[in-house]
C-alpha atoms as a PDB file:
ATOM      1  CA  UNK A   1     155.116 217.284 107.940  1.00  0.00           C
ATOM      2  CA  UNK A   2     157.447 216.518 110.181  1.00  0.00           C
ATOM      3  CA  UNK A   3     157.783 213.714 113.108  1.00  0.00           C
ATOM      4  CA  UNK A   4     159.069 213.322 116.010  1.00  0.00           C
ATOM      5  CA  UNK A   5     160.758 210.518 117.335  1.00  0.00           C
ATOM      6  CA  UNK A   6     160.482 209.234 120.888  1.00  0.00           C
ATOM      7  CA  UNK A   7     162.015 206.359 122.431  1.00  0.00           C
ATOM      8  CA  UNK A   8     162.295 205.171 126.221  1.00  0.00           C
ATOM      9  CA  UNK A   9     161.136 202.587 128.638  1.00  0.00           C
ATOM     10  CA  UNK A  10     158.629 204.202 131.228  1.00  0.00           C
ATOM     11  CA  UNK A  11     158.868 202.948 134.692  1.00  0.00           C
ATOM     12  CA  UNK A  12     155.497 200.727 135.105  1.00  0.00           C
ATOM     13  CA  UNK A  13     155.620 197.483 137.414  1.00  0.00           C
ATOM     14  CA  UNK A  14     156.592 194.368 135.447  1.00  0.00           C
ATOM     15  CA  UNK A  15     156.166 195.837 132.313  1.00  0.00           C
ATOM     16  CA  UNK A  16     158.503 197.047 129.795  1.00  0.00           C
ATOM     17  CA  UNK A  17     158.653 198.763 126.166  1.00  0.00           C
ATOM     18  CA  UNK A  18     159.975 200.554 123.781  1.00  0.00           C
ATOM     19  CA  UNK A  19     157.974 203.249 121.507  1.00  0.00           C
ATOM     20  CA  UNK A  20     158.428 205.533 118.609  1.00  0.00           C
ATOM     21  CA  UNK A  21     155.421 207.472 118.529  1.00  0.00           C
ATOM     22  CA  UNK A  22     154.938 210.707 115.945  1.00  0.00           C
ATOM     23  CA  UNK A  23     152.009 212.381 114.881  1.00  0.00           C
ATOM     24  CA  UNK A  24     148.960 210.113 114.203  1.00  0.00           C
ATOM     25  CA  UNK A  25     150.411 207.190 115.198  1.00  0.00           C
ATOM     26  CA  UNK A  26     149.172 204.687 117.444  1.00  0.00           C
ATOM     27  CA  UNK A  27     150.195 204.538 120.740  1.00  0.00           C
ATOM     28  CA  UNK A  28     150.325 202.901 124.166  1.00  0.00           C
ATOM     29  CA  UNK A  29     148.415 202.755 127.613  1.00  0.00           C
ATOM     30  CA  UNK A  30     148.242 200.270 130.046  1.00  0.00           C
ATOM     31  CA  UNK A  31     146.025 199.039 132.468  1.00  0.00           C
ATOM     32  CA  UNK A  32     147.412 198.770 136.284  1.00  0.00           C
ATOM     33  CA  UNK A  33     148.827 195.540 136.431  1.00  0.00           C
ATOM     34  CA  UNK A  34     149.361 195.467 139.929  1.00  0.00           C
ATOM     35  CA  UNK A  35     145.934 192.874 139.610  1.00  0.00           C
ATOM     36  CA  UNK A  36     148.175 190.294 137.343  1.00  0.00           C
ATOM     37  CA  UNK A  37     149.382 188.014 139.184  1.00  0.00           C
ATOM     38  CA  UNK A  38     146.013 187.999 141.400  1.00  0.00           C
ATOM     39  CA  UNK A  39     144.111 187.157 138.538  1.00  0.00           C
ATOM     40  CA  UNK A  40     146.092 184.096 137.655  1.00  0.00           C
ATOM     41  CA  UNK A  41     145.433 182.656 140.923  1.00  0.00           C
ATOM     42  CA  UNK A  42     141.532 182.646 139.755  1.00  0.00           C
ATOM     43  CA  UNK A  43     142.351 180.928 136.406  1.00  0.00           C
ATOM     44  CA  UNK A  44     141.760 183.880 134.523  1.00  0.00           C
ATOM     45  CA  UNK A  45     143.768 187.204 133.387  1.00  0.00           C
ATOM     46  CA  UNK A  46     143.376 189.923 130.969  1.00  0.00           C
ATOM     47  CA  UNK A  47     146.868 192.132 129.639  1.00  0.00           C
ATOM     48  CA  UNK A  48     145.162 195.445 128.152  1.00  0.00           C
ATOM     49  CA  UNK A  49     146.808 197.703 125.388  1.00  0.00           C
ATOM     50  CA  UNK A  50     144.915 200.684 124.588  1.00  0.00           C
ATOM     51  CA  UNK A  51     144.806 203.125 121.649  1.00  0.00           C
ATOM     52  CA  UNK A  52     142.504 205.955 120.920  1.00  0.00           C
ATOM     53  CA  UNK A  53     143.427 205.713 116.667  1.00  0.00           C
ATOM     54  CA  UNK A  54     142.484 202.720 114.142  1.00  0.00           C
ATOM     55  CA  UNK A  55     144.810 200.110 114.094  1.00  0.00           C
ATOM     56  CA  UNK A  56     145.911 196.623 112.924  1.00  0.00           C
ATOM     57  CA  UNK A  57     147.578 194.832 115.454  1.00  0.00           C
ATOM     58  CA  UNK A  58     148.945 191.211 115.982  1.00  0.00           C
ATOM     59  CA  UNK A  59     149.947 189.394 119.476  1.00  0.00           C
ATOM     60  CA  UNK A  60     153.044 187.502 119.777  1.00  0.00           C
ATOM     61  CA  UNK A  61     153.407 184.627 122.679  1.00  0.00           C
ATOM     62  CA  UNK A  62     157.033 184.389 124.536  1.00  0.00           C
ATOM     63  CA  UNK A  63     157.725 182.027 121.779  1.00  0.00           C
ATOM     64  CA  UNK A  64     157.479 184.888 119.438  1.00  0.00           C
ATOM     65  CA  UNK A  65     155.017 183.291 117.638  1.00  0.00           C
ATOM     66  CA  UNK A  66     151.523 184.874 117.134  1.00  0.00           C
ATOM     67  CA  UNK A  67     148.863 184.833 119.319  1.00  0.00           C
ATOM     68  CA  UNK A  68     145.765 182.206 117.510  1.00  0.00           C
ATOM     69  CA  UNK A  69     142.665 182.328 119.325  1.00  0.00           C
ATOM     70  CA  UNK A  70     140.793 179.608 121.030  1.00  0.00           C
ATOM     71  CA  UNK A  71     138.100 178.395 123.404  1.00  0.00           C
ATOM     72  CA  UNK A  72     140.767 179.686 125.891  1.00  0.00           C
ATOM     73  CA  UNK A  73     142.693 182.401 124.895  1.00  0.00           C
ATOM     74  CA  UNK A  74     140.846 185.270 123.333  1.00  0.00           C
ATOM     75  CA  UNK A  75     141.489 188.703 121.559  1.00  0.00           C
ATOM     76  CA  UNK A  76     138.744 191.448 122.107  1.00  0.00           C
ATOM     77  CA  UNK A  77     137.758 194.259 119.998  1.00  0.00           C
ATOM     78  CA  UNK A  78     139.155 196.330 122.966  1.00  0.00           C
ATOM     79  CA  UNK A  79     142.629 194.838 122.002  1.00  0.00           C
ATOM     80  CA  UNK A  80     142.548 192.888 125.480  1.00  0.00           C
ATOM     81  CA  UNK A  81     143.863 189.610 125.655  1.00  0.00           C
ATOM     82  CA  UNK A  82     141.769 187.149 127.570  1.00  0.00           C
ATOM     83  CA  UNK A  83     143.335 184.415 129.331  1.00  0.00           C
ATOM     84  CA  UNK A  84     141.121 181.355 130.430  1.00  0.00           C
ATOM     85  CA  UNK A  85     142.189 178.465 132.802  1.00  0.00           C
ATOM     86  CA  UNK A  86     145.687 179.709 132.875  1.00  0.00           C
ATOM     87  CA  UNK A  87     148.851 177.560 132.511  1.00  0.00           C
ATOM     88  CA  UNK A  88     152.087 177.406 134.008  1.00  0.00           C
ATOM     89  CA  UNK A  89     153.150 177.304 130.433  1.00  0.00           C
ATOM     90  CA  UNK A  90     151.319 181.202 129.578  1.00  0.00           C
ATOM     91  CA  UNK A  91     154.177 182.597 131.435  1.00  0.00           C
ATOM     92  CA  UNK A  92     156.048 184.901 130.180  1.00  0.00           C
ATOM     93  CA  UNK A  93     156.418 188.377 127.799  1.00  0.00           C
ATOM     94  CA  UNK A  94     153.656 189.047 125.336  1.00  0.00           C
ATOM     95  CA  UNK A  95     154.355 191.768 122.666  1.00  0.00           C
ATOM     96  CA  UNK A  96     151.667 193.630 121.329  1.00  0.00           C
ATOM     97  CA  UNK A  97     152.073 194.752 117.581  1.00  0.00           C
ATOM     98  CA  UNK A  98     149.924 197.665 116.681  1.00  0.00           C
ATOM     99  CA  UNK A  99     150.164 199.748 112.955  1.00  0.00           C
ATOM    100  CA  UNK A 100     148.318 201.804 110.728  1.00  0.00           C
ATOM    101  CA  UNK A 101     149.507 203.831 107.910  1.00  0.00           C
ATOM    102  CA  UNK A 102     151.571 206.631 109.643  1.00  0.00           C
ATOM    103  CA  UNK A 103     154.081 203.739 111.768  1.00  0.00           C
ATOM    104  CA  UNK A 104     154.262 201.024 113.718  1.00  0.00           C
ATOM    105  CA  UNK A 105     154.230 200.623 118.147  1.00  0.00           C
ATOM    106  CA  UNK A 106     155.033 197.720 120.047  1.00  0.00           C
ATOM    107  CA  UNK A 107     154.428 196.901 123.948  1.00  0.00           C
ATOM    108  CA  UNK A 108     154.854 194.129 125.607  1.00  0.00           C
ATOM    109  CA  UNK A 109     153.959 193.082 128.891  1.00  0.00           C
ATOM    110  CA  UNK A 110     154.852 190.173 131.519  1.00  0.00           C
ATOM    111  CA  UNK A 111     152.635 187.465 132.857  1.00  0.00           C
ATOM    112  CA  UNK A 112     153.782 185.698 136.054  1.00  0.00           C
ATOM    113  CA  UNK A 113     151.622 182.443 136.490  1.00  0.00           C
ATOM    114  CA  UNK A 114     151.657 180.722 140.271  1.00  0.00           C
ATOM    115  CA  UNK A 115     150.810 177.590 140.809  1.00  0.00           C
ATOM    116  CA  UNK A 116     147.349 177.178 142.802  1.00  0.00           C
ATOM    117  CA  UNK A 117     148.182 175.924 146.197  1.00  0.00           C
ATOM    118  CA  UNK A 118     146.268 172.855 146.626  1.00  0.00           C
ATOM    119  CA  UNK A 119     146.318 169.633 148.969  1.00  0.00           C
ATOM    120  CA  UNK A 120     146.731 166.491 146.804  1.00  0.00           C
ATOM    121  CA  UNK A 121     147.313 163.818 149.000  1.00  0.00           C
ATOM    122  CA  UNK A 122     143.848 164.381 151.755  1.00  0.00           C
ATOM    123  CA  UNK A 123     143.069 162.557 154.816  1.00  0.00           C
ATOM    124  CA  UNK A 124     141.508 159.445 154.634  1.00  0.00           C
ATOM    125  CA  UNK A 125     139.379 157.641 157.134  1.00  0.00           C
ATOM    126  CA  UNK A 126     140.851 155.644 159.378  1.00  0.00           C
ATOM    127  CA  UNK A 127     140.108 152.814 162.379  1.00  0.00           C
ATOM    128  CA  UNK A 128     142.944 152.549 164.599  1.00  0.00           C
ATOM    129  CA  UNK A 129     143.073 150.074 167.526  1.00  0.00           C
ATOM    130  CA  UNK A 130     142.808 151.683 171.144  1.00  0.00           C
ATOM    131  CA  UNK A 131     146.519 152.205 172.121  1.00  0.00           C
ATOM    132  CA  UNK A 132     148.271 152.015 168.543  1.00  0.00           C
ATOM    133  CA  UNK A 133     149.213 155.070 166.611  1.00  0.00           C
ATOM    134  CA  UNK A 134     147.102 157.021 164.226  1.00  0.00           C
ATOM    135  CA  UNK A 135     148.483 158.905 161.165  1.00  0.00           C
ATOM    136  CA  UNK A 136     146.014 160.774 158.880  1.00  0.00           C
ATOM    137  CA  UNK A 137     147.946 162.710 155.730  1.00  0.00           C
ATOM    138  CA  UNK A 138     147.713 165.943 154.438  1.00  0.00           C
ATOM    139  CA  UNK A 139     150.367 166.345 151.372  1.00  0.00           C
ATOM    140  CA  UNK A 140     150.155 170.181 150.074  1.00  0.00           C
ATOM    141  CA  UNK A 141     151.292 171.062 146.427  1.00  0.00           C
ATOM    142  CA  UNK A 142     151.612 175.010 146.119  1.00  0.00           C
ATOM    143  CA  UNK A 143     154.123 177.083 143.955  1.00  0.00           C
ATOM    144  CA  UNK A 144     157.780 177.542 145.635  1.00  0.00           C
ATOM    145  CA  UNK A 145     157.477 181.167 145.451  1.00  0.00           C
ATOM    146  CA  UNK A 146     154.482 181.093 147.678  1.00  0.00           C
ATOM    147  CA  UNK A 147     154.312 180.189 151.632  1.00  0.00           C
ATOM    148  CA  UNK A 148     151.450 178.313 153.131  1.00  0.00           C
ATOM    149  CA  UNK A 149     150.218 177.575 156.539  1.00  0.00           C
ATOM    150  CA  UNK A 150     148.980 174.572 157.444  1.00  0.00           C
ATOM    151  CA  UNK A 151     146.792 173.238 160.367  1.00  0.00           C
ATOM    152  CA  UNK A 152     145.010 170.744 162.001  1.00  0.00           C
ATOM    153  CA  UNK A 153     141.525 170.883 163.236  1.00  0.00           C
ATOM    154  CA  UNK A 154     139.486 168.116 165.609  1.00  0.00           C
ATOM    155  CA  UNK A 155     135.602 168.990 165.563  1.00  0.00           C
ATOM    156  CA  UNK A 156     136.390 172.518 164.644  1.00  0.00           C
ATOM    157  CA  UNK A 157     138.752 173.000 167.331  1.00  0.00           C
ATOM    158  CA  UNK A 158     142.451 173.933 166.165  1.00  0.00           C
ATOM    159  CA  UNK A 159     145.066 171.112 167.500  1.00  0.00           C
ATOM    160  CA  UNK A 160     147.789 172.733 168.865  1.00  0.00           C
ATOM    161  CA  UNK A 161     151.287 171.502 167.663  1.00  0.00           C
ATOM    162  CA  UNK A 162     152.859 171.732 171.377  1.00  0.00           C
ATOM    163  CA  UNK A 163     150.128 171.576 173.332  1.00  0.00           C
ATOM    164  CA  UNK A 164     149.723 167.769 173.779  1.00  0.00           C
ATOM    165  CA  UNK A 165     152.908 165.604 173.237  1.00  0.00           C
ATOM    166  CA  UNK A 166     150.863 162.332 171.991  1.00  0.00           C
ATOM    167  CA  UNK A 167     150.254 164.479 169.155  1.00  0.00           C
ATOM    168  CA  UNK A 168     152.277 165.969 166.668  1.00  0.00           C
ATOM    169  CA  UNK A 169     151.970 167.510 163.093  1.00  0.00           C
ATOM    170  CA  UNK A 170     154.959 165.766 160.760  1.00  0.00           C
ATOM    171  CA  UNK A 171     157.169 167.911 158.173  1.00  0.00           C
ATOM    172  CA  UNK A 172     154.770 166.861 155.127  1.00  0.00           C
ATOM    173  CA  UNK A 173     151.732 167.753 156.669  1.00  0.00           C
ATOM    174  CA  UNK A 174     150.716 164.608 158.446  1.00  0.00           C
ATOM    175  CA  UNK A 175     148.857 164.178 161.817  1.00  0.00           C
ATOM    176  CA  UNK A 176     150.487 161.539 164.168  1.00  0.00           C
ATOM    177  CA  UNK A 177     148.373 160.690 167.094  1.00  0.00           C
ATOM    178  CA  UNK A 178     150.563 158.373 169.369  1.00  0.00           C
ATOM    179  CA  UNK A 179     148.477 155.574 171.942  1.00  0.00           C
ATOM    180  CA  UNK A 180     145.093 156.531 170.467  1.00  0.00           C
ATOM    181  CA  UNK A 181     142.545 156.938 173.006  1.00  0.00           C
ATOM    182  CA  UNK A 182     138.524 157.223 172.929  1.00  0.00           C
ATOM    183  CA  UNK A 183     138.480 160.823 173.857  1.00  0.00           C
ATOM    184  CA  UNK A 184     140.300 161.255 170.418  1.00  0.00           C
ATOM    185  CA  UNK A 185     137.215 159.659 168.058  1.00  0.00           C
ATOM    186  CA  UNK A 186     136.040 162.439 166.030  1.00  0.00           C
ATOM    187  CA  UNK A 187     136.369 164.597 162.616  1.00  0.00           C
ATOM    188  CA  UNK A 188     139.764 165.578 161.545  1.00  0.00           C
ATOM    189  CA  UNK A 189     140.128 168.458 159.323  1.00  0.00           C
ATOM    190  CA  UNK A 190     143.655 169.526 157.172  1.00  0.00           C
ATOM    191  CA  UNK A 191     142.622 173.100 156.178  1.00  0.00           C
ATOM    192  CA  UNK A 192     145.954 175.152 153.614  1.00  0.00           C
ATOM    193  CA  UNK A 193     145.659 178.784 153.279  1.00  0.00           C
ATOM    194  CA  UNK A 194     147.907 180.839 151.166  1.00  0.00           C
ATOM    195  CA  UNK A 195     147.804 184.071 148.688  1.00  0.00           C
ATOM    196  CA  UNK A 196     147.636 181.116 146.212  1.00  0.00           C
ATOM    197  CA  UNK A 197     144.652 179.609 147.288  1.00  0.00           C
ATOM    198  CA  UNK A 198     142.803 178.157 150.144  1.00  0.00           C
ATOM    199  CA  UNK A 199     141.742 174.346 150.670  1.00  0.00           C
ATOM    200  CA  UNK A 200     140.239 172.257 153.485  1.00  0.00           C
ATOM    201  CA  UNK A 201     139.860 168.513 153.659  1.00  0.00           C
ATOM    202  CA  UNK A 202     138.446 166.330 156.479  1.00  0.00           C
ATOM    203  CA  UNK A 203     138.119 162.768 157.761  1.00  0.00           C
ATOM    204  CA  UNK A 204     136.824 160.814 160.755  1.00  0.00           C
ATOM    205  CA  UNK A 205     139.092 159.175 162.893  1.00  0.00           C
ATOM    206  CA  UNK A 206     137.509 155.940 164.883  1.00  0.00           C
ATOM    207  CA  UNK A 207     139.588 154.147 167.797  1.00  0.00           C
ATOM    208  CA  UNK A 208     138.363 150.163 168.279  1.00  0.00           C
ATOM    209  CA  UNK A 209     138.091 149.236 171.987  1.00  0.00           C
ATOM    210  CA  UNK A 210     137.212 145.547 173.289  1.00  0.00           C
ATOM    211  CA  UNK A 211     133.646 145.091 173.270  1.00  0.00           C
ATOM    212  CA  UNK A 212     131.859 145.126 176.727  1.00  0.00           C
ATOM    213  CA  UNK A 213     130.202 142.145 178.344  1.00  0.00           C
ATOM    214  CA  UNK A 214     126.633 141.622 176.864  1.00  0.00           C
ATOM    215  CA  UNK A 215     123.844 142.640 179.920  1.00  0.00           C
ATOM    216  CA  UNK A 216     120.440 141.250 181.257  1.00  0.00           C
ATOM    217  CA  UNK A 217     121.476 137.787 180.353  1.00  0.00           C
ATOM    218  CA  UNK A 218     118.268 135.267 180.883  1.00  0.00           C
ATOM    219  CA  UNK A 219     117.616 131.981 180.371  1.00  0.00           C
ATOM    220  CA  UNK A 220     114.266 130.244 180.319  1.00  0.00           C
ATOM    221  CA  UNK A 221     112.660 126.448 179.609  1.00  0.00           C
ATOM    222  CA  UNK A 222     110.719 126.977 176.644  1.00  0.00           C
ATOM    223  CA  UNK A 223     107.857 123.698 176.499  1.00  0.00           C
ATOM    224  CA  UNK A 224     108.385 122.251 172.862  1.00  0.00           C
ATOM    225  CA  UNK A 225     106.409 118.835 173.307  1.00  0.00           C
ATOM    226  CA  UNK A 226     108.420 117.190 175.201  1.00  0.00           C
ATOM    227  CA  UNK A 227     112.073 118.211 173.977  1.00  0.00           C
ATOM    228  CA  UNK A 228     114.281 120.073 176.192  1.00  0.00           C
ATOM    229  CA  UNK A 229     114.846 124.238 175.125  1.00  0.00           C
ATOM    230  CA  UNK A 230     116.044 126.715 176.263  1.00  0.00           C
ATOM    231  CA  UNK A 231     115.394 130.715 175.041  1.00  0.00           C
ATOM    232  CA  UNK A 232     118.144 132.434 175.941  1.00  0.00           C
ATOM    233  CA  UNK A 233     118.707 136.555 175.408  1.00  0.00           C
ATOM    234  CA  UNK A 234     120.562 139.538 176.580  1.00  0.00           C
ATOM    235  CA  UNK A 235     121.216 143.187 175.348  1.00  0.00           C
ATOM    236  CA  UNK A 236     124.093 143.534 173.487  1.00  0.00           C
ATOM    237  CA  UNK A 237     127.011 145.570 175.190  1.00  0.00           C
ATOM    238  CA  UNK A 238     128.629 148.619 173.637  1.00  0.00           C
ATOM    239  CA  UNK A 239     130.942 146.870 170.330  1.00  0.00           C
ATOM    240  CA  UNK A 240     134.069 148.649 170.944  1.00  0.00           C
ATOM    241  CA  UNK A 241     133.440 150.533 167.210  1.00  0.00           C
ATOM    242  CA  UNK A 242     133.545 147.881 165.631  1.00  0.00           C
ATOM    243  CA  UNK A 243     131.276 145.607 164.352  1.00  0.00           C
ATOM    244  CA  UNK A 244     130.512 142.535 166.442  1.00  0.00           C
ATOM    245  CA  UNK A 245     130.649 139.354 164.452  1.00  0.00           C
ATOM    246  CA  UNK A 246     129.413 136.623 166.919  1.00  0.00           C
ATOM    247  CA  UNK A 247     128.211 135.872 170.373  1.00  0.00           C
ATOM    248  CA  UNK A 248     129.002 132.564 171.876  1.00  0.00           C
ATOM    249  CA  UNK A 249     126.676 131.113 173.832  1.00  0.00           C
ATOM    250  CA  UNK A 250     127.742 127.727 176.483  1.00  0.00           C
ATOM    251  CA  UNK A 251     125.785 125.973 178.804  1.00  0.00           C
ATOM    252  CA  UNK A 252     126.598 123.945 181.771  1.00  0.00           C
ATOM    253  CA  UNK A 253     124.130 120.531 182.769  1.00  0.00           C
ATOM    254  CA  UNK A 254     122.520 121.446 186.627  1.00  0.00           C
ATOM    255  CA  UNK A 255     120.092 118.841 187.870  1.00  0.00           C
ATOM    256  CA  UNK A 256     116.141 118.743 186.486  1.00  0.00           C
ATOM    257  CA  UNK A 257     115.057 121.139 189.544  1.00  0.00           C
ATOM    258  CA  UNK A 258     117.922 123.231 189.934  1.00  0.00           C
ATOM    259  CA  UNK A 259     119.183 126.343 188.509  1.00  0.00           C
ATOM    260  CA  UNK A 260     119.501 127.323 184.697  1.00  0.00           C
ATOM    261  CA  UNK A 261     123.034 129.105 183.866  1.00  0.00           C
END
């Protein structure tokens, strides 16, 4: 009987191949692979080869070696490879072998991997004294084929990066706030968002004031058989954010009847 022999390289996005294809061979079709390069960004991919004939087939990786399954990387009975937790290093143009008795097919078909756009270097907590200059980081790592945008948020509300000139966002991502003030105590959050991948990260900004005077300051004999003493109290005035780590308490000698100070 005879064959006929075909060869050409249809026109299918990031994919091409050559076939010969006769009668009762095996042949080629693809799944849309417009979804590719989405499905890296989620750690997982499939490439799909179908046939409707039996087949043997083998997979070779872009080193040209053959595809060995793992806990990763898996061949279905579909003739799907399965991708898991994909790697930069999966890029690149996996051929697809498949034979049976009347000839031989081969396809191949390209896997872009992008990097997932993630912030590495998050903001941290931070007390800054009232008047100094608060930095809180935001370092993004993303794949140079992919743009991100980055912003700043205080309490939920977006910081604007020309709206108030004490503040400003840096070229790596960090927030300066110059001559911090009280009003600017509060949550700070560094949110990314790019076709690789979102990612938001927050931290809590406090601005250490003096401490105010302590209030309702009394004094009062206390009788302790015979020994002079003196209870003395107040309530505590508001500790600047910080933590107050001693009062100091001084007294002044005023004549048996007169005044305690």
């Amino acid at each position: 009987m005879a064959s006929r022999h075909y060869r050409g390289k249809p026109k299918i996005p990031s994919i091409g191949f050559d076939y010969v294809q006769s009668q009762a061979e095996p042949s080629f079709s693809f799944s849309d692979t417009s979804s590719l390069l989405t499905a890296a960004y989620f750690h997982r991919c499939c490439l799909r080869f179908v046939t409707s004939v039996p087949f043997n087939f083998t997979l070779h990786t872009p080193g040209e070696e053959e595809v060995q399954t793992s806990s990763r990387v898996q061949i279905l009975d579909t003739g799907d490879l399965l991708i898991a937790a994909v790697r930069e290093t999966d890029a690149g143009e996996y051929t697809c072998i498949r034979s049976n008795e009347a000839g031989e097919v081969k396809g191949s078909a390209r896997l872009g991997v992008l990097v997932r756009t993630q912030i590495i270097q998050p903001p941290a907590d931070a007390r800054v004294l009232l008047g100094h200059t608060a930095t809180l980081q935001c370092k993004v790592s993303s794949d140079q084929a992919v743009d991100y945008t980055l912003e700043w948020f205080r309490d939920k509300q977006i910081i604007s990066r020309t709206g108030n000139q004490r503040t400003k966002v840096l070229k790596d991502g960090t927030l300066e706030i110059q001559a911090v003030r009280a009003s600017d105590v509060g949550q700070y959050t560094c949110s990314v968002t790019s076709a690789g991948g979102n990612e938001t990260r927050s931290a809590k900004l406090s601005v250490i004031e003096l401490p105010f005077a302590p209030t309702n300051v009394k004094a009062e004999r206390v009788d302790s058989g015979g020994q002079r003493a003196v209870n003395v109290s107040w309530t505590p005035g508001f500790d600047g954010n910080s933590p107050v780590n001693q009062y100091i308490v001084q007294k002044r000698e005023v004549p048996d009847f007169g005044k305690v100070s």
